[in-house]
Protein backbone atom coordinates (compact mmCIF):
# COMPACT_ATOMS: atom_id res chain seq x y z
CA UNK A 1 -11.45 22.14 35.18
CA UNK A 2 -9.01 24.37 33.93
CA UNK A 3 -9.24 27.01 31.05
CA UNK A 4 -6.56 28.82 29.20
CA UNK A 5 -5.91 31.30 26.20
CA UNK A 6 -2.50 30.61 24.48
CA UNK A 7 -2.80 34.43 23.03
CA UNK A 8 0.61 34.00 20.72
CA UNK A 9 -0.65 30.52 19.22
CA UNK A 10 -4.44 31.89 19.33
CA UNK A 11 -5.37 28.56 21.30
CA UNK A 12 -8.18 28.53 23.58
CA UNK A 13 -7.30 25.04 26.04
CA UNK A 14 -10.13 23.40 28.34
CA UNK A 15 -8.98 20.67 30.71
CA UNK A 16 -11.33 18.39 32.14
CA UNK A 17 -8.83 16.34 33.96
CA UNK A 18 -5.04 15.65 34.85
CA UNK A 19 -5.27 12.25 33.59
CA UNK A 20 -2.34 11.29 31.50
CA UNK A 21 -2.50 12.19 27.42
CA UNK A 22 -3.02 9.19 24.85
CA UNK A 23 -4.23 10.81 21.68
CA UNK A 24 -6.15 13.53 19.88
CA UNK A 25 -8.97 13.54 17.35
CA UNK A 26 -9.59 16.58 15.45
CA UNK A 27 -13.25 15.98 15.84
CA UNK A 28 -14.27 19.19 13.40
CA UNK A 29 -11.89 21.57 11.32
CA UNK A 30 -9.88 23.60 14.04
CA UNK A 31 -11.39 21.80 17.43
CA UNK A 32 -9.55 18.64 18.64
CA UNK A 33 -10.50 16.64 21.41
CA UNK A 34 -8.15 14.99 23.80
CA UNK A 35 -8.18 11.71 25.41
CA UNK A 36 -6.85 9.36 28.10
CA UNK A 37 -5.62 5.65 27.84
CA UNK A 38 -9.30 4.68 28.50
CA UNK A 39 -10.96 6.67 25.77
CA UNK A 40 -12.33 9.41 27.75
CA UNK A 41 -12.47 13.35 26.91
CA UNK A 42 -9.70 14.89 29.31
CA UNK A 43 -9.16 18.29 26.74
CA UNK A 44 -10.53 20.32 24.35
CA UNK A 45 -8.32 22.71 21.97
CA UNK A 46 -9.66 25.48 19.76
CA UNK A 47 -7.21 26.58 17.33
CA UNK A 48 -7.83 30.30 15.82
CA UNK A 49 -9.74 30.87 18.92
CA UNK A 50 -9.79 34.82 18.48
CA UNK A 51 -11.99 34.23 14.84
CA UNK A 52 -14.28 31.60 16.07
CA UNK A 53 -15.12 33.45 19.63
CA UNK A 54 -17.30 36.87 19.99
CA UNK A 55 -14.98 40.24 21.28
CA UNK A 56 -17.54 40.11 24.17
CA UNK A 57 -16.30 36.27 25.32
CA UNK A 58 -12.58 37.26 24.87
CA UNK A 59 -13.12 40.34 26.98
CA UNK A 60 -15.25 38.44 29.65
CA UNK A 61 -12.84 35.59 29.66
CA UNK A 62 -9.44 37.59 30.13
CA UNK A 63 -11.82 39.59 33.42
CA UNK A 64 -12.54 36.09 34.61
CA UNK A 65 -16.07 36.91 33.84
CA UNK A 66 -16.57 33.53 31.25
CA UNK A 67 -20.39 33.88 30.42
CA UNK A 68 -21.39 29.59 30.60
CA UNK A 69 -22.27 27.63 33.65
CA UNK A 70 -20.49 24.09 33.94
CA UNK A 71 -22.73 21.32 35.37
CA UNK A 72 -22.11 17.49 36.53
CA UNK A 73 -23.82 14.88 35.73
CA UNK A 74 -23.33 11.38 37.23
């Protein structure tokens, strides 16, 4: 998994996977999903990241101190 903060486009970018791209679905006003050939989530993008995230969370994040846990569920 791979995070990343665009800071000139404001774009916060989670990758899941380095599957190939198919198509996107903006899923809610300003947050698109990503997906594979086979349907599956491989990214998330959050446009106007800086207005939708706390000043605590952008601080943490550009320390590498992001405040969630990730877990895996098979």
């Amino acid at each position: 998994m791979k995070f990343h903060y665009d800071k000139k486009e404001d774009i916060f970018y989670i990758k899941f996977s380095e599957k190939a791209y198919q198509e996107s679905d903006e899923v809610k006003d300003g947050i698109i999903f990503d997906y594979d050939k086979q349907g599956k989530i491989i990214a998330i993008e959050v446009l106007d990241a800086s207005k939708r995230f706390s000043p605590k969370f952008r601080f943490d994040f550009s320390k590498q101190k992001i405040p969630f846990s990730i877990a895996y569920v098979q």
